[in-house]
N, C-alpha and C. Protein backbone atom coordinates (compact mmCIF):
# COMPACT_ATOMS: atom_id res chain seq x y z
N UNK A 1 13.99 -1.24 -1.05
CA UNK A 1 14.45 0.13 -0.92
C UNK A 1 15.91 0.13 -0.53
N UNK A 2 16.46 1.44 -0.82
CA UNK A 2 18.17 0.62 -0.69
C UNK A 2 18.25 2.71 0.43
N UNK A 3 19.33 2.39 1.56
CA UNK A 3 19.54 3.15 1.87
C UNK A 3 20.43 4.42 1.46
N UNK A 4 20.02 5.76 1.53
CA UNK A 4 20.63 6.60 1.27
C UNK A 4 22.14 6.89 1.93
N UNK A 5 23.47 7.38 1.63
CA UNK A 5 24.57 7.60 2.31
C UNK A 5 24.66 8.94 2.80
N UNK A 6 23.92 8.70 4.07
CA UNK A 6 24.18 10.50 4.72
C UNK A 6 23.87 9.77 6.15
N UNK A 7 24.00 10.61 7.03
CA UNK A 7 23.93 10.54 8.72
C UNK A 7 22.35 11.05 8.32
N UNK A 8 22.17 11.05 10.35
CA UNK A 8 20.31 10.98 10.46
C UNK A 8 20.11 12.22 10.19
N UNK A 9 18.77 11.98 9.67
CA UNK A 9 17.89 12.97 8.93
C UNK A 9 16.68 13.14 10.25
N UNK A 10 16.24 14.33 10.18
CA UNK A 10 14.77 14.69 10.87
C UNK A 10 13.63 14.57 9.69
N UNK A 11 12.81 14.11 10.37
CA UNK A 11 11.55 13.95 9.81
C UNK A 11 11.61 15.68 8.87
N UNK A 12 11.12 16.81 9.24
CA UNK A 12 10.89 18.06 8.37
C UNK A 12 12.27 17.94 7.85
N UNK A 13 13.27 17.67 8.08
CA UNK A 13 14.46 17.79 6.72
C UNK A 13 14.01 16.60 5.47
N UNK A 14 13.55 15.24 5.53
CA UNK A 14 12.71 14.54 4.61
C UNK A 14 12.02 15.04 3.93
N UNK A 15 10.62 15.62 5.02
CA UNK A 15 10.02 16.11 4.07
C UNK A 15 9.66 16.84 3.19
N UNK A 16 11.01 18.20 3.34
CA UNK A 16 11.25 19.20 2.60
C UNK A 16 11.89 18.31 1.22
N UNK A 17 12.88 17.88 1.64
CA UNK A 17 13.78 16.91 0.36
C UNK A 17 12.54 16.16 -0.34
N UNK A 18 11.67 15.28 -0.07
CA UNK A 18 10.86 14.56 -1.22
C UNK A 18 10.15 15.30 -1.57
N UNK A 19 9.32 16.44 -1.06
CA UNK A 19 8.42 17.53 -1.42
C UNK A 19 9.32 18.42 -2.49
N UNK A 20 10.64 18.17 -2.53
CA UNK A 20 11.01 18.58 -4.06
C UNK A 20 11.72 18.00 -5.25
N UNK A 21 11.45 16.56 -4.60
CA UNK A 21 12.25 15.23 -5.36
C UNK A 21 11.22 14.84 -6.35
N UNK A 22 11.88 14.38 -7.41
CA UNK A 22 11.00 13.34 -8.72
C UNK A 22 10.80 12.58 -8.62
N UNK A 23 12.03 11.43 -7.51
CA UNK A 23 11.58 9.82 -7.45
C UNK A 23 10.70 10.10 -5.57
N UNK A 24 10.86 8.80 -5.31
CA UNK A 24 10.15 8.70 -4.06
C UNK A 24 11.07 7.98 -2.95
N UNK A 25 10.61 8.25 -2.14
CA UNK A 25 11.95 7.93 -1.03
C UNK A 25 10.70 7.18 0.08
N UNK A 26 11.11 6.41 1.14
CA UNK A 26 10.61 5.90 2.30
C UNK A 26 11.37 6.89 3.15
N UNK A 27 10.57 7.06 4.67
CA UNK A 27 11.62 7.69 5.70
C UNK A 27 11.25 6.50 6.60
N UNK A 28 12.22 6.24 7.73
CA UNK A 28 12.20 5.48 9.10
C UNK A 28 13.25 5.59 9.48
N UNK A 29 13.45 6.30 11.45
CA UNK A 29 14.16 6.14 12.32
C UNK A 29 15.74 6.91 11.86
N UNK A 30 15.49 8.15 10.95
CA UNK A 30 16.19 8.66 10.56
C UNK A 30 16.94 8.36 9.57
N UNK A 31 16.46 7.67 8.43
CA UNK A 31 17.21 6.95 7.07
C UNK A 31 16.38 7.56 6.48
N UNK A 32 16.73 7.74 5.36
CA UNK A 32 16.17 7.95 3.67
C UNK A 32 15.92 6.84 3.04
N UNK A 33 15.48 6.03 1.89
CA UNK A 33 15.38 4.75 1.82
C UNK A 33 14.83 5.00 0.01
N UNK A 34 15.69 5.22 -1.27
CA UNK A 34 15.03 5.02 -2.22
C UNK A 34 14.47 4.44 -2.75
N UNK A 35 13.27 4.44 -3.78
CA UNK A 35 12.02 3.11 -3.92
C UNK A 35 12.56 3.15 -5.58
N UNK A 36 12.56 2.03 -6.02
CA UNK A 36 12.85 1.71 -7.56
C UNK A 36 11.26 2.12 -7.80
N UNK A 37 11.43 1.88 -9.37
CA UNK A 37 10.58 2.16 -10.40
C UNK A 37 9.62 1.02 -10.23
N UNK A 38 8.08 1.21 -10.86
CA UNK A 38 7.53 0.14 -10.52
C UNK A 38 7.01 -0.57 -12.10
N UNK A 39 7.04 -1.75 -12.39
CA UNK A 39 7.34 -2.68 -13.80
C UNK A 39 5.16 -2.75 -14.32
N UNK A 40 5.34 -2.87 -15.35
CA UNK A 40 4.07 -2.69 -16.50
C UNK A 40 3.15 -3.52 -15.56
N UNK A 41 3.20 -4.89 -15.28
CA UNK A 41 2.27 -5.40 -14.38
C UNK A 41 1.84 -4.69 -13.21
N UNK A 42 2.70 -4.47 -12.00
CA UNK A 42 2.45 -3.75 -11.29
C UNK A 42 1.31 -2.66 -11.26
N UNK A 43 1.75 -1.59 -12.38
CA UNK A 43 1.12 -0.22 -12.44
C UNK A 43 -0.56 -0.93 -13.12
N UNK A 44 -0.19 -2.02 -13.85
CA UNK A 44 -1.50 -2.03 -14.52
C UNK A 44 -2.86 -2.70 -13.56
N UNK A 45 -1.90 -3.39 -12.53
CA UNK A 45 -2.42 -4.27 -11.34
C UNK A 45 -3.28 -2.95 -10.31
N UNK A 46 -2.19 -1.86 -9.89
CA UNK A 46 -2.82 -0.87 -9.48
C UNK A 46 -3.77 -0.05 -9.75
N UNK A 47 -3.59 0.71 -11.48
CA UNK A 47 -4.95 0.79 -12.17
C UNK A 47 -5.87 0.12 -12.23
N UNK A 48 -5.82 -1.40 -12.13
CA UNK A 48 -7.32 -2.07 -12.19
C UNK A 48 -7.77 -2.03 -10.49
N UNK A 49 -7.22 -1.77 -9.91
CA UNK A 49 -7.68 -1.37 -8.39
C UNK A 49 -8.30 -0.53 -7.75
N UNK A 50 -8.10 0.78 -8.27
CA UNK A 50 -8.37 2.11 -8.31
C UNK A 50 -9.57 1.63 -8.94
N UNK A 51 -9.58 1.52 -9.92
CA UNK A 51 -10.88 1.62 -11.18
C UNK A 51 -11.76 0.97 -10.91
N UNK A 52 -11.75 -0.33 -10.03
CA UNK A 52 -12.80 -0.89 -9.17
C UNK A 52 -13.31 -0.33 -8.23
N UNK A 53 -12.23 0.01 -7.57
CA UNK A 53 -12.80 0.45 -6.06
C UNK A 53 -13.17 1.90 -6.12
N UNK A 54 -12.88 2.92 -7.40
CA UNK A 54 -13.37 4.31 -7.87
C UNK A 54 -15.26 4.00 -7.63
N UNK A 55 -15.40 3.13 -8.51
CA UNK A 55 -16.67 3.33 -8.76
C UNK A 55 -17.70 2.66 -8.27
N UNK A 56 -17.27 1.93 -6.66
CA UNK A 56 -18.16 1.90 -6.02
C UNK A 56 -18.28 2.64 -4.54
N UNK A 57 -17.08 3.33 -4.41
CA UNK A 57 -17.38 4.06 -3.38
C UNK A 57 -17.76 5.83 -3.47
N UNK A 58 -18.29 5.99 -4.98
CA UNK A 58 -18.55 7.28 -5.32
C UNK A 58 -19.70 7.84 -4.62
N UNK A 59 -20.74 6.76 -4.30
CA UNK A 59 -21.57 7.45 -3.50
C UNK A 59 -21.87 7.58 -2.49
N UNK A 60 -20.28 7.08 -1.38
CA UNK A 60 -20.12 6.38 -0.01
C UNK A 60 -18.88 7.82 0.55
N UNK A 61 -18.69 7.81 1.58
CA UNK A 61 -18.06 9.46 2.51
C UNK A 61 -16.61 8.74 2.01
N UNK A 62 -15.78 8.43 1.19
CA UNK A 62 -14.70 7.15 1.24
C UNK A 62 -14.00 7.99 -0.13
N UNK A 63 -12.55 8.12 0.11
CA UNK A 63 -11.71 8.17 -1.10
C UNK A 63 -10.91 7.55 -1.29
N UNK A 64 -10.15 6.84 -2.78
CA UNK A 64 -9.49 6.02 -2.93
C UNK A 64 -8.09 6.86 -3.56
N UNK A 65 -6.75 6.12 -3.25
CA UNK A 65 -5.84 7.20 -3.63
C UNK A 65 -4.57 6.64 -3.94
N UNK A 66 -4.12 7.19 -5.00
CA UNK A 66 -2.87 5.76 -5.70
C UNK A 66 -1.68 6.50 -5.24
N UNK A 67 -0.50 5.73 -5.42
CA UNK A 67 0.35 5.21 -5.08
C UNK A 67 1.61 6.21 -4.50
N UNK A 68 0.90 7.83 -5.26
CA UNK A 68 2.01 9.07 -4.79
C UNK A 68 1.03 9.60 -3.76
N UNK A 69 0.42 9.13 -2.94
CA UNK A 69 -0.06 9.79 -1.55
C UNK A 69 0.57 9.20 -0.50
N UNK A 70 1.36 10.01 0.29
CA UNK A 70 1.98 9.07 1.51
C UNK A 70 1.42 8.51 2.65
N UNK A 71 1.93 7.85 3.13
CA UNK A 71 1.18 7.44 4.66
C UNK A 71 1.98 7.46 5.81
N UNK A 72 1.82 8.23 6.88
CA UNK A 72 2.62 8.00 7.55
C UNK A 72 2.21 7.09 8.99
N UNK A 73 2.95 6.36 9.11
CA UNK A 73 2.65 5.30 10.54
C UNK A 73 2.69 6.81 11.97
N UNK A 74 2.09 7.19 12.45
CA UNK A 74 2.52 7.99 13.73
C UNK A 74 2.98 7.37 14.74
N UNK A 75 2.59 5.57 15.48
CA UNK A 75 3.50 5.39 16.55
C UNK A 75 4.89 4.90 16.13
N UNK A 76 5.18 4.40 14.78
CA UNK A 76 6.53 4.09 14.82
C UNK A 76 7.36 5.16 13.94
N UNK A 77 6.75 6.04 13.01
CA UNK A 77 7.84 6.66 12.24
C UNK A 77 7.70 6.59 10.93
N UNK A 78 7.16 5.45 10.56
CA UNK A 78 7.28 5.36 9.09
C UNK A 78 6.38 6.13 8.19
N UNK A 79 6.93 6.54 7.00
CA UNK A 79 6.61 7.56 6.08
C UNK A 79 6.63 6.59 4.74
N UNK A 80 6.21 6.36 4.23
CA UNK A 80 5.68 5.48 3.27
C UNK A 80 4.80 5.27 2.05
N UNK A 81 4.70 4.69 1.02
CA UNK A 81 3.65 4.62 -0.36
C UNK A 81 2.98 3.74 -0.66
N UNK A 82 1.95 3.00 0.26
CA UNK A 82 1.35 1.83 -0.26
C UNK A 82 1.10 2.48 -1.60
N UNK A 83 0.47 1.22 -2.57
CA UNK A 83 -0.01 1.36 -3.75
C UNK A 83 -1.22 1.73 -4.07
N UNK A 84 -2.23 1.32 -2.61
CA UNK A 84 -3.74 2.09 -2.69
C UNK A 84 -3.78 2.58 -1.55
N UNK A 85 -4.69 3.58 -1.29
CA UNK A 85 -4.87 3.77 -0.06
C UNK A 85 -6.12 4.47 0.02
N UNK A 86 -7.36 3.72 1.15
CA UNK A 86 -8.91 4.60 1.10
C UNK A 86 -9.21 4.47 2.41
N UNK A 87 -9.35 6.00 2.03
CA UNK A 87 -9.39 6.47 3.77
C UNK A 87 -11.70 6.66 3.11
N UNK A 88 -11.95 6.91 4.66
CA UNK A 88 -13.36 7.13 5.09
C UNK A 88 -13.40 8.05 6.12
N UNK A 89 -14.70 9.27 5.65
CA UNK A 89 -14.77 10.25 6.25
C UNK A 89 -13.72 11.24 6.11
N UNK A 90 -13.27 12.23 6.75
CA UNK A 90 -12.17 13.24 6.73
C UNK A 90 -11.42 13.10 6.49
N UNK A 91 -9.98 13.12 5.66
CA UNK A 91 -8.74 12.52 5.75
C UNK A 91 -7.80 13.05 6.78
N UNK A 92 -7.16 12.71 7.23
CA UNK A 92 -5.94 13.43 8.42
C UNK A 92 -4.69 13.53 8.45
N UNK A 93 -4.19 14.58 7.64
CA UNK A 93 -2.90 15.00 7.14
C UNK A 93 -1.89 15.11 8.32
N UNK A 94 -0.48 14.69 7.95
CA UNK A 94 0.26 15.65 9.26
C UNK A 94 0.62 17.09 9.68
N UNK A 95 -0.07 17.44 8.15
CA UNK A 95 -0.06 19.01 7.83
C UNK A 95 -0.77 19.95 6.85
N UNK A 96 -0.60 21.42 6.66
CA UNK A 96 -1.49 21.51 5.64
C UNK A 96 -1.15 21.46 4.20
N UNK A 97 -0.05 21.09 4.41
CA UNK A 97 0.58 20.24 2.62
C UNK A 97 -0.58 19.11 1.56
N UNK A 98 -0.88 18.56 2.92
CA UNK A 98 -1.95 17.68 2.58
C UNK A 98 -1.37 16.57 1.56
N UNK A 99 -0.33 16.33 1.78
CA UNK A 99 0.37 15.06 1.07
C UNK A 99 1.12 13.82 1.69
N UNK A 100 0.24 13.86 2.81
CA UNK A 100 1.13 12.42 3.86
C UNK A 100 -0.40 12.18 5.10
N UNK A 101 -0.92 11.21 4.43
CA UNK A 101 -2.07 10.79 5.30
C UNK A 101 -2.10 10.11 6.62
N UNK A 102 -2.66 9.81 7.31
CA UNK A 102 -2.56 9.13 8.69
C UNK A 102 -2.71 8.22 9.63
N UNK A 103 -5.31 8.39 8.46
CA UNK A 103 -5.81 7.47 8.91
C UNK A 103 -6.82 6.11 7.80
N UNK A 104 -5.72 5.72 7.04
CA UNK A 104 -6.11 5.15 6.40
C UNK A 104 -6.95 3.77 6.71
N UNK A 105 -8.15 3.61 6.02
CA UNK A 105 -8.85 2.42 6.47
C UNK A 105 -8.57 0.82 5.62
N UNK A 106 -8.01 1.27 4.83
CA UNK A 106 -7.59 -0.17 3.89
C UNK A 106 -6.34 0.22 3.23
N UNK A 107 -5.53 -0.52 2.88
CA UNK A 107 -4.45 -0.38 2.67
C UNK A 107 -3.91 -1.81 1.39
N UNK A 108 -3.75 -1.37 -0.08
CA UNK A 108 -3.25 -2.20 -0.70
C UNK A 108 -2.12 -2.35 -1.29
N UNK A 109 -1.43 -3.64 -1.22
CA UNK A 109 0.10 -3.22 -1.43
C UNK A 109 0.52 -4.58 -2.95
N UNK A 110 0.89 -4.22 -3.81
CA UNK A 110 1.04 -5.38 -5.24
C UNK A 110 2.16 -5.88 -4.84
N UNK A 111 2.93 -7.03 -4.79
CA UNK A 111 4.07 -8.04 -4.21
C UNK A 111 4.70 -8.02 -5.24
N UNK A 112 5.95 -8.08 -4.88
CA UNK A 112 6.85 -8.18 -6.32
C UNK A 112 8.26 -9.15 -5.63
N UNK A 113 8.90 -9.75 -6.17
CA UNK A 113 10.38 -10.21 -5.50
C UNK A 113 11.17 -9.46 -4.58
N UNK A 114 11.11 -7.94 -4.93
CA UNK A 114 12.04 -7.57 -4.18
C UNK A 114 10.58 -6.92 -3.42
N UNK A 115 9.86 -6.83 -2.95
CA UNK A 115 9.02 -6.65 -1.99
C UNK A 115 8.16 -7.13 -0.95
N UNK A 116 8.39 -8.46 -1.23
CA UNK A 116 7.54 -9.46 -0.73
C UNK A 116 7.54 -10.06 0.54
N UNK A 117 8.74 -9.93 1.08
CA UNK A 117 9.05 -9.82 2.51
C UNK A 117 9.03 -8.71 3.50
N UNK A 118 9.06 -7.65 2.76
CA UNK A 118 8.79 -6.59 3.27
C UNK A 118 7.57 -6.21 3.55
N UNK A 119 6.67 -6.24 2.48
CA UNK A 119 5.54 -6.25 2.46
C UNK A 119 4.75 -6.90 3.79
N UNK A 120 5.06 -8.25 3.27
CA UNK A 120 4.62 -9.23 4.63
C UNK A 120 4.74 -9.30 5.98
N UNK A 121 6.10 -8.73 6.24
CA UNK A 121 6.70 -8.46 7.27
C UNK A 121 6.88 -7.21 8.10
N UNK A 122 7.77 -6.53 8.39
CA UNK A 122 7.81 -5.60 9.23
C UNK A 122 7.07 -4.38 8.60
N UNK A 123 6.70 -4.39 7.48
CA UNK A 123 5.85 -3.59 6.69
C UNK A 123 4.52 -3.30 7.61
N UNK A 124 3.85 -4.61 7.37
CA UNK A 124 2.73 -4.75 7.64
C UNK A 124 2.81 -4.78 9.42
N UNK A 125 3.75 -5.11 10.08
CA UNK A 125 3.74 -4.68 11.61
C UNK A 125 3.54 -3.16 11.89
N UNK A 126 4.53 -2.70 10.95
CA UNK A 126 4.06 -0.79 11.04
C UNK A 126 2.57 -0.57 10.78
N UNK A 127 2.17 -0.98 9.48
CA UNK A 127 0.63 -0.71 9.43
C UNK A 127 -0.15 -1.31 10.66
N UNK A 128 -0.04 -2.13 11.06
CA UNK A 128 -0.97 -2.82 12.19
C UNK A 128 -1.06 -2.11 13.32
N UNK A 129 -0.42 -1.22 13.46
CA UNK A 129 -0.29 -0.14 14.82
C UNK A 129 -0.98 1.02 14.02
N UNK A 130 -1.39 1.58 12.91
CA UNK A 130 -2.39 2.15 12.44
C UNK A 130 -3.74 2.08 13.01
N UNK A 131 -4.32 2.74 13.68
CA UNK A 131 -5.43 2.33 14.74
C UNK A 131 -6.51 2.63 13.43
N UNK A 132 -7.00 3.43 12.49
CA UNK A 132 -8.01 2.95 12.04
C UNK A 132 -7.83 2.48 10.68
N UNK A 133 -6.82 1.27 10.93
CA UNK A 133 -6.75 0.86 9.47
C UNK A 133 -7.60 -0.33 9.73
N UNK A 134 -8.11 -1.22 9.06
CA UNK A 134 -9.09 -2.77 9.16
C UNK A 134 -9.20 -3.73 8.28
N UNK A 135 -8.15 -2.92 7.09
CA UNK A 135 -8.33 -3.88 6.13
C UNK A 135 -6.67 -4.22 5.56
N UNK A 136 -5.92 -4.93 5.33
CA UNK A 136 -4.76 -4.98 4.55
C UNK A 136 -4.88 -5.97 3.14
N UNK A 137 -4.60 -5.85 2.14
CA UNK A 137 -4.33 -6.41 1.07
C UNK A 137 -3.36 -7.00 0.27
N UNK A 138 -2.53 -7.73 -0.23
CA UNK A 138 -1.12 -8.26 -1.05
C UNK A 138 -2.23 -8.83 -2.20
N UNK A 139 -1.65 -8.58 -2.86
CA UNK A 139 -2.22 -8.69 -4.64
C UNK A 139 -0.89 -9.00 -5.64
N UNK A 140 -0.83 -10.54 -5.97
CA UNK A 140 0.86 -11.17 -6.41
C UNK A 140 0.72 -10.92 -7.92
N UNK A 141 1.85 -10.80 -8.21
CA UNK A 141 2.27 -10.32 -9.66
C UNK A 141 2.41 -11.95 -10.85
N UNK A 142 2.96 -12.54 -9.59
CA UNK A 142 2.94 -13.86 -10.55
C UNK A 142 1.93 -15.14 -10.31
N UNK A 143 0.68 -14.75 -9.93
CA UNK A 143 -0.29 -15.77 -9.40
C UNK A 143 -1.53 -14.75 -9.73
N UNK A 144 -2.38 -15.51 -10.01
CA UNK A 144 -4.02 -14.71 -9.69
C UNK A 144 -4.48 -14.93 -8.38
N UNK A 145 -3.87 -14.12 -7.34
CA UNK A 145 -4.08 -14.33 -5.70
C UNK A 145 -3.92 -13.23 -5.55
N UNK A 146 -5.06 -12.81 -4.27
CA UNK A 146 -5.25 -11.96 -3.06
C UNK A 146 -5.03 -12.60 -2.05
N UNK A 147 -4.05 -11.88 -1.15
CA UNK A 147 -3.94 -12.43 0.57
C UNK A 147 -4.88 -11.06 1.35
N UNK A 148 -5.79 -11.48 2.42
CA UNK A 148 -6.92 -10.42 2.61
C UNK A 148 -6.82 -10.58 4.10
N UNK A 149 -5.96 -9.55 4.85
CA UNK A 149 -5.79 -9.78 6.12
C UNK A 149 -7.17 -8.76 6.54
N UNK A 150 -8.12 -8.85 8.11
CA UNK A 150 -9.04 -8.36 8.23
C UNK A 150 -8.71 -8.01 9.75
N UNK A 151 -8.97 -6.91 10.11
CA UNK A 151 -9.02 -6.49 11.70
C UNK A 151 -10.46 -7.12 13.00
N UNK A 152 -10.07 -8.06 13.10
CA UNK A 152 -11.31 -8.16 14.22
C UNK A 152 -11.65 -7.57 15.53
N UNK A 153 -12.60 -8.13 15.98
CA UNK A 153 -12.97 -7.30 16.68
C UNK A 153 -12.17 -7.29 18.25
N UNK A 154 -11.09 -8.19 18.57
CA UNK A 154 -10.49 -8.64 19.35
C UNK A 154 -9.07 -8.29 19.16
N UNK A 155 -8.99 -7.52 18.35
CA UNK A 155 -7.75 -7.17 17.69
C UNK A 155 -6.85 -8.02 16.75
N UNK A 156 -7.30 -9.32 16.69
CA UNK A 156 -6.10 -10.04 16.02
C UNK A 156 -6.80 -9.93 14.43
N UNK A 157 -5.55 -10.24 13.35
CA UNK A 157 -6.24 -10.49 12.28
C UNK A 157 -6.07 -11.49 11.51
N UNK A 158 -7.12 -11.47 10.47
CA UNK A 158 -7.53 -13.19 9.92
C UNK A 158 -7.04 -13.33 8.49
N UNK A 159 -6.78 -13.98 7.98
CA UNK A 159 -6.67 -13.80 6.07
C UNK A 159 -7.05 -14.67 5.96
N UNK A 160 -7.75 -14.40 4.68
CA UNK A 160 -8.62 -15.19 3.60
C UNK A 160 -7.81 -14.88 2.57
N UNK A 161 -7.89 -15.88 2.10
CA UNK A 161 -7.21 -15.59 0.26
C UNK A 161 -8.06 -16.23 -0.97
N UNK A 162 -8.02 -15.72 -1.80
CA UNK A 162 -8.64 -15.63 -3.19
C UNK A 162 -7.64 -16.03 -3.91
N UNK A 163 -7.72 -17.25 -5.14
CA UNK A 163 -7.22 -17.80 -5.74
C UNK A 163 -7.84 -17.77 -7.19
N UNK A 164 -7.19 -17.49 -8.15
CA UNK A 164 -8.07 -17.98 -9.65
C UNK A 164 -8.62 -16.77 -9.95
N UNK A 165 -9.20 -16.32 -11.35
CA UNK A 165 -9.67 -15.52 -11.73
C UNK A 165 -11.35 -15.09 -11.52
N UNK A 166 -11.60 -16.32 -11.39
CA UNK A 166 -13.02 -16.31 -10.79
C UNK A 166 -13.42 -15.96 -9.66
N UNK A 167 -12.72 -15.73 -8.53
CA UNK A 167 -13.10 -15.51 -7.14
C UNK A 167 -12.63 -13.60 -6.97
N UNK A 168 -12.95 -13.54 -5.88
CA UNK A 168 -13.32 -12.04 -5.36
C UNK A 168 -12.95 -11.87 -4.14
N UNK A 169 -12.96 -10.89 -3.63
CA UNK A 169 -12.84 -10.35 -2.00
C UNK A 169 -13.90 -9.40 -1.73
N UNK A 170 -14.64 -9.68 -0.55
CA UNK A 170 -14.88 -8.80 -0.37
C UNK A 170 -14.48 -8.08 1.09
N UNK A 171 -14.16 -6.46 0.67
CA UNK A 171 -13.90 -5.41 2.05
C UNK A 171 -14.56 -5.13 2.66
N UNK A 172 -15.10 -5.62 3.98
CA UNK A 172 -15.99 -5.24 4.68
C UNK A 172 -15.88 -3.81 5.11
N UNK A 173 -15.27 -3.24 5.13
CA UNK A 173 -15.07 -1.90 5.73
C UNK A 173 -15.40 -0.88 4.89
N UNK A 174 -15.32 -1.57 3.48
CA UNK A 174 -15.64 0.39 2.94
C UNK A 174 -16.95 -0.68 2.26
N UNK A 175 -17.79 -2.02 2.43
CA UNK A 175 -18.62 -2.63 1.41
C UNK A 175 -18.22 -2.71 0.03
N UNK A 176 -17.18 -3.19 -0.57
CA UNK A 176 -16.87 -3.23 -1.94
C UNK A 176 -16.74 -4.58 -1.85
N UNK A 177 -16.24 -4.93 -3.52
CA UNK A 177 -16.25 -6.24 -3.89
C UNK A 177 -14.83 -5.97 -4.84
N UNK A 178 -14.42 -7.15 -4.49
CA UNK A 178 -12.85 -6.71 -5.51
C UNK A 178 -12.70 -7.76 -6.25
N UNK A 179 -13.03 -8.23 -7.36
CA UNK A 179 -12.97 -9.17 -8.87
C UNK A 179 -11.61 -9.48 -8.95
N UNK A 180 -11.09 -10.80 -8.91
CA UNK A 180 -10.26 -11.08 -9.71
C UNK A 180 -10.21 -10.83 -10.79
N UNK A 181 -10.68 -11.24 -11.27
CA UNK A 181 -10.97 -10.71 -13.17
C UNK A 181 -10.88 -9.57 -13.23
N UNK A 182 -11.06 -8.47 -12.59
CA UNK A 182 -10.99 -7.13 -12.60
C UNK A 182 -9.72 -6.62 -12.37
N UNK A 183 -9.00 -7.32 -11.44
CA UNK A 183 -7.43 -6.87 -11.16
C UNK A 183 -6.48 -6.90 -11.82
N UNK A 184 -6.96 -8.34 -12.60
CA UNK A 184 -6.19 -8.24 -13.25
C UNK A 184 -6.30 -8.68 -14.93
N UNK A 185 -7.14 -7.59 -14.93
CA UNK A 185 -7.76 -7.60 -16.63
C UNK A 185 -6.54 -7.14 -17.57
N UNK A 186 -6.19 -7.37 -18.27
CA UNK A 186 -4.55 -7.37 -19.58
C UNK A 186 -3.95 -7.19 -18.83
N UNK A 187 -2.98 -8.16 -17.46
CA UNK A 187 -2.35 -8.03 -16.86
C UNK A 187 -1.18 -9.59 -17.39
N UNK A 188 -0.21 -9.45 -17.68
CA UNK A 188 0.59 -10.78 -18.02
C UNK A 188 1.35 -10.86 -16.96
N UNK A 189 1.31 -12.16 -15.98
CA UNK A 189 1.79 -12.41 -15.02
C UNK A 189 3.21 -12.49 -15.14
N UNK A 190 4.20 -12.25 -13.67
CA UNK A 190 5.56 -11.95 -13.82
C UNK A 190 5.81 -13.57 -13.69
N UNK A 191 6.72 -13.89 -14.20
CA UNK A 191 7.26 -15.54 -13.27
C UNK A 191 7.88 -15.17 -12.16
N UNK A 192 8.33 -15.82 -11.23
CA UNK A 192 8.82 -16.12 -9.96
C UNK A 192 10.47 -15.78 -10.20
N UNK A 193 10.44 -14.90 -9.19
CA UNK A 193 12.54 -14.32 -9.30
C UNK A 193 13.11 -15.14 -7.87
N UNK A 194 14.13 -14.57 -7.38
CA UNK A 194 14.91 -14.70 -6.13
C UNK A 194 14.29 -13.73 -5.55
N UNK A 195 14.80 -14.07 -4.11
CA UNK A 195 14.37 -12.45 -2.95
C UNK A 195 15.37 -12.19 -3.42
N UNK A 196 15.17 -10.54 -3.16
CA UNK A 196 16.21 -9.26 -3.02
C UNK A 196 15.92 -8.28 -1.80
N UNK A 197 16.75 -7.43 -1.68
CA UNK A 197 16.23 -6.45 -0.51
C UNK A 197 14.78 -6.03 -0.64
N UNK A 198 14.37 -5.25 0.25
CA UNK A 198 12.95 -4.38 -0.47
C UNK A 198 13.10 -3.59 -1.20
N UNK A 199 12.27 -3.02 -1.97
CA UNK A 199 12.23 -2.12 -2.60
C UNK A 199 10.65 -2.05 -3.69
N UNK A 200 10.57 -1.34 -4.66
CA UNK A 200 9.02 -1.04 -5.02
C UNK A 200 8.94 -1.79 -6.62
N UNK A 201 8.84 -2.73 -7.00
CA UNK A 201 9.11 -2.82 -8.74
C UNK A 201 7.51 -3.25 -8.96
């Protein structure tokens, strides 16, 4: 994400501005933060995500929700777009816009070069202060791998990873099963770039 050139912004001055913007913006600690475009793998990586996890939680209290629903962190600030997001039970808006969620229970994010540290990193520290989140996900663009971080019961969390097309995850939290083969069904893997800043490709 690359920063906007203006002095600090308030949270309701943001969210008036993206609530009438085309692209998508991050907010934190009074920055604007524009998100690039996201590349054919990616989106197709996300569709096969949705489309799994659609149709087994249809008959469970659980909704699944792509990539233009926001999330906002409440103890640190951040305003944000994972790529999936399934909340359980009620959802909890910051308002009645109903377009910036709160209490998300799993959270999936597709890795790309210029995201991948971010992702991993202070990204995922903001989500971890999410009190009912339990599940986190990274799903790589240039590997058939899941990294599957899990909330225990002690607070710390664990990852398992899934390698190869043959293996799976499963989410304990909403009971699904997530197919490799499913994620990434006509998906042509990216090769390996340089880091770059963050941002969304």
């Amino acid at each position: 994400m690359t920063a906007q050139p203006q002095s600090y912004t308030t949270e309701a001055e943001y969210l008036a501005f993206e609530r009438a913007s085309s692209t998508r913006h991050e907010y934190y600690n009074g920055r604007v933060y524009a998100m690039a475009g996201a590349t054919e793998a990616h989106n197709l990586i996300a569709g096969n995500v949705i489309a799994a996890l659609h149709g087994q939680l249809r008959a469970k209290p659980c909704r699944v929700y792509p990539s233009d629903m926001r999330v906002k962190v409440r103890k640190t600030g951040l305003n944000t777009y994972p790529d999936v997001i399934i909340v359980c039970g009620q959802p909890e808006f910051v308002d009645d816009t109903g377009d910036t969620i709160t209490n998300p229970i799993v959270i999936v994010e597709i890795l790309s070069p210029s995201t991948e540290r971010y992702d991993r990193g202070m990204k995922f520290q903001h989500y971890r202060t999410i009190a009912t989140l339990q599940e986190y996900l990274l799903i790589a663009q240039d590997h058939h791998r899941i990294e599957h971080f899990s909330r225990q019961s002690n607070g710390l969390w664990q990852l398992q990873e899934a390698v190869g097309l043959e293996e799976q995850i499963v989410i304990r939290a909403i009971d699904c099963i997530l197919a490799l083969a499913d994620v990434y069904e006509k998906v042509e893997l990216q090769p390996d770039a340089e880091d770059e800043p963050p941002g969304n490709s």
